[in-house]
C-alpha atoms as a PDB file:
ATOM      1  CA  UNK A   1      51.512 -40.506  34.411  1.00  0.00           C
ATOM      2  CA  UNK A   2      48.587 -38.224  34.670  1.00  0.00           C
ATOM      3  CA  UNK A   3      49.189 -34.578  33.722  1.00  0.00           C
ATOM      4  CA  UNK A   4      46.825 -31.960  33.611  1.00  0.00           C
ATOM      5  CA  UNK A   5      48.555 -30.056  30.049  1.00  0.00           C
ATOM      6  CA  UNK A   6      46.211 -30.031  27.090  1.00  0.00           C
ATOM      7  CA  UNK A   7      47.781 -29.147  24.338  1.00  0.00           C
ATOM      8  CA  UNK A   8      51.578 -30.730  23.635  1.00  0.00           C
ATOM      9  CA  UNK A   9      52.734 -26.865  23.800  1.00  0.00           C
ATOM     10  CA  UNK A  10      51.981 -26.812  27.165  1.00  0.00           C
ATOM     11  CA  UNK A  11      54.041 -29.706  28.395  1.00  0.00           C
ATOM     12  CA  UNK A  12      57.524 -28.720  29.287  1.00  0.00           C
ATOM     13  CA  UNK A  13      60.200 -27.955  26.876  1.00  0.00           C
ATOM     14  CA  UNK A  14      57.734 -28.260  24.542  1.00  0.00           C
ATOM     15  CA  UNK A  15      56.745 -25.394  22.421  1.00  0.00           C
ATOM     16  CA  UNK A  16      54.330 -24.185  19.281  1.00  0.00           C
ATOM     17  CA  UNK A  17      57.150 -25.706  16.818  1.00  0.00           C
ATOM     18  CA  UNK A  18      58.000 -28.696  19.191  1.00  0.00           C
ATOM     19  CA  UNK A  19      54.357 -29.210  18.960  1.00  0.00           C
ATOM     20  CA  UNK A  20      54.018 -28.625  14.602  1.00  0.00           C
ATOM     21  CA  UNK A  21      56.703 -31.107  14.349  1.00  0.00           C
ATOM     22  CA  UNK A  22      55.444 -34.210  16.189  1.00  0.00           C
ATOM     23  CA  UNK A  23      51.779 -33.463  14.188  1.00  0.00           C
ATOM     24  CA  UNK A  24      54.389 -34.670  11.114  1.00  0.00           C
ATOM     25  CA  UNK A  25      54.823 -37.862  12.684  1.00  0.00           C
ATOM     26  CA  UNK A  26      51.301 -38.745  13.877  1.00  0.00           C
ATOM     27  CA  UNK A  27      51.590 -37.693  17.575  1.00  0.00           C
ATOM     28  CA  UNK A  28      48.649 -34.793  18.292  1.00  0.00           C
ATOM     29  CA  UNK A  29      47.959 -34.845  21.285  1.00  0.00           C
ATOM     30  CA  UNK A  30      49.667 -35.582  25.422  1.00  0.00           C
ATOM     31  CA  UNK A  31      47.876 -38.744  25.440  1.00  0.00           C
ATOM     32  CA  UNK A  32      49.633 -40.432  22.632  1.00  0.00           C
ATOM     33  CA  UNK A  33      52.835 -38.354  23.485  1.00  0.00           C
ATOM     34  CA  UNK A  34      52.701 -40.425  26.976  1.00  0.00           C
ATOM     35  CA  UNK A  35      51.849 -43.599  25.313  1.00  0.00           C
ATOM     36  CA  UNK A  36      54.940 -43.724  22.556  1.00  0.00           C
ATOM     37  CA  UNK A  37      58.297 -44.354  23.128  1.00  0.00           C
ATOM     38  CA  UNK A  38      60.134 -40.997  22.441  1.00  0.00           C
ATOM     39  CA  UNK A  39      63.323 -42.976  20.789  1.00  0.00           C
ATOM     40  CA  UNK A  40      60.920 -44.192  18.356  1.00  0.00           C
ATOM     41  CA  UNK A  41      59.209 -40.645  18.067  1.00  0.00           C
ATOM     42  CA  UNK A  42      62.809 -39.284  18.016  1.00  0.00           C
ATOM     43  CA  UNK A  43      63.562 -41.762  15.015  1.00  0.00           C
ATOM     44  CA  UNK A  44      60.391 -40.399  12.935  1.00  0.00           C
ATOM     45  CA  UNK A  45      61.603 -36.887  13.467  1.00  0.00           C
ATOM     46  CA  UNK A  46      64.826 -37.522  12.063  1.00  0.00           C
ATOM     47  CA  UNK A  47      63.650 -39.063   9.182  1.00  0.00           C
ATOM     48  CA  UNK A  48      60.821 -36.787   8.436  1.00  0.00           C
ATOM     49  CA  UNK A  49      62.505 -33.530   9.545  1.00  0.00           C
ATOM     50  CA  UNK A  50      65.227 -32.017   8.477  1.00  0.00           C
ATOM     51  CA  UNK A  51      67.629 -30.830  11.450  1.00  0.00           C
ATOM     52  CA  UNK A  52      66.155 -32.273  14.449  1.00  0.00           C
ATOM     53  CA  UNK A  53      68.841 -32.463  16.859  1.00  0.00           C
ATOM     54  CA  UNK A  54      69.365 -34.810  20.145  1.00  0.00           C
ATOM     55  CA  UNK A  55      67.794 -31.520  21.916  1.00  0.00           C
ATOM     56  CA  UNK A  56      64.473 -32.945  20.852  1.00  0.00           C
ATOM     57  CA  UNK A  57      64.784 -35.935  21.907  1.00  0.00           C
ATOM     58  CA  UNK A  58      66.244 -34.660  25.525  1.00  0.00           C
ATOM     59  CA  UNK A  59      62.982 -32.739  25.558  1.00  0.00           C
ATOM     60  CA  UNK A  60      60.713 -35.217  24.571  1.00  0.00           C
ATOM     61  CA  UNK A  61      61.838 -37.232  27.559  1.00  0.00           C
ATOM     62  CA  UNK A  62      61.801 -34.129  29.431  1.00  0.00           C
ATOM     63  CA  UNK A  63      58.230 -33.658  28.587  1.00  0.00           C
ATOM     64  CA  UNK A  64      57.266 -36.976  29.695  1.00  0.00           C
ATOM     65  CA  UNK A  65      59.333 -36.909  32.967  1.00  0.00           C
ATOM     66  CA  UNK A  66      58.761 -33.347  33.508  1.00  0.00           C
ATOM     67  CA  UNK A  67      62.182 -32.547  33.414  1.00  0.00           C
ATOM     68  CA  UNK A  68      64.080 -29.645  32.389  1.00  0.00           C
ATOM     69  CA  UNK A  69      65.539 -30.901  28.692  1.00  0.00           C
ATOM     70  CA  UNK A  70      69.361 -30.077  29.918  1.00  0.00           C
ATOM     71  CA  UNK A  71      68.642 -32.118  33.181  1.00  0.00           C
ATOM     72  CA  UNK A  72      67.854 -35.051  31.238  1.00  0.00           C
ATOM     73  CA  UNK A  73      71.238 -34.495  29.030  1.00  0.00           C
ATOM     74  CA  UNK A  74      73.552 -34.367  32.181  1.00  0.00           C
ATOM     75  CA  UNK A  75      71.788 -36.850  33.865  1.00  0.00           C
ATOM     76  CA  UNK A  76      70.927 -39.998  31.073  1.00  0.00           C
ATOM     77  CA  UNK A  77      73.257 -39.037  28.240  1.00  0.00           C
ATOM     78  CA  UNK A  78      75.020 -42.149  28.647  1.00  0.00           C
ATOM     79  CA  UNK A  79      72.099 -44.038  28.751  1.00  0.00           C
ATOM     80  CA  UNK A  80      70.329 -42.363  25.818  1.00  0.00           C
ATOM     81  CA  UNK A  81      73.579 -42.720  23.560  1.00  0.00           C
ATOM     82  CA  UNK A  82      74.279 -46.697  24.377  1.00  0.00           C
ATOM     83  CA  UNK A  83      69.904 -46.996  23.364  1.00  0.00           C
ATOM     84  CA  UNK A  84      70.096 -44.615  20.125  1.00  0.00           C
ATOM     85  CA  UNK A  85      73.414 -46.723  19.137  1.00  0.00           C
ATOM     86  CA  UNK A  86      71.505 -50.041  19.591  1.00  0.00           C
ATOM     87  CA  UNK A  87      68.530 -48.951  17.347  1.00  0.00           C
ATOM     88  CA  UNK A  88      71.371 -47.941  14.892  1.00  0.00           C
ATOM     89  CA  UNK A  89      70.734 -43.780  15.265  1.00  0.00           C
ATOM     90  CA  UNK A  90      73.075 -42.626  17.464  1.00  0.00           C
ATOM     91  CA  UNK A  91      74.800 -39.418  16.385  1.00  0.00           C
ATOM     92  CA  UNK A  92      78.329 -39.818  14.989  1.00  0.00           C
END
């Protein structure tokens, strides 16, 4: 996917804090944001900081799809659950 935001802020659903906490896991930049898988990214963030929610990883994949982060909830919640529960991270 080619997208024309700079800075991970500028991606959708993504924001200044969005932004600070993927720096803590090595991602800096839209480039390697498009190259990772955001269940692994998602993974990192849980383990590295405290309180992130399933809301980040809706927008992650929001960001990537450019999708609105509640769109991807209705629409792939199933989907996201049955992939978090096989890496052994789904929420209980």
């Amino acid at each position: 996917m080619n997208c024309p935001a700079r800075r991970l802020r500028d991606l959708r659903n993504l924001g200044v804090k969005t932004e600070e906490m993927l720096a803590r896991v090595g991602i800096f930049s839209v480039d390697q944001l498009f190259r990772a898988d955001p269940f692994e990214i998602y993974d990192q963030l849980k383990k590295q900081v405290p309180g992130t929610s399933m809301a980040a990883l809706y927008a992650l994949i929001g960001a990537i799809d450019d999708q609105h982060w509640l769109d991807v909830k209705r629409d792939r919640r199933t989907e996201i659950l049955v992939r978090l529960d096989d890496m052994g991270i789904a929420p209980k």
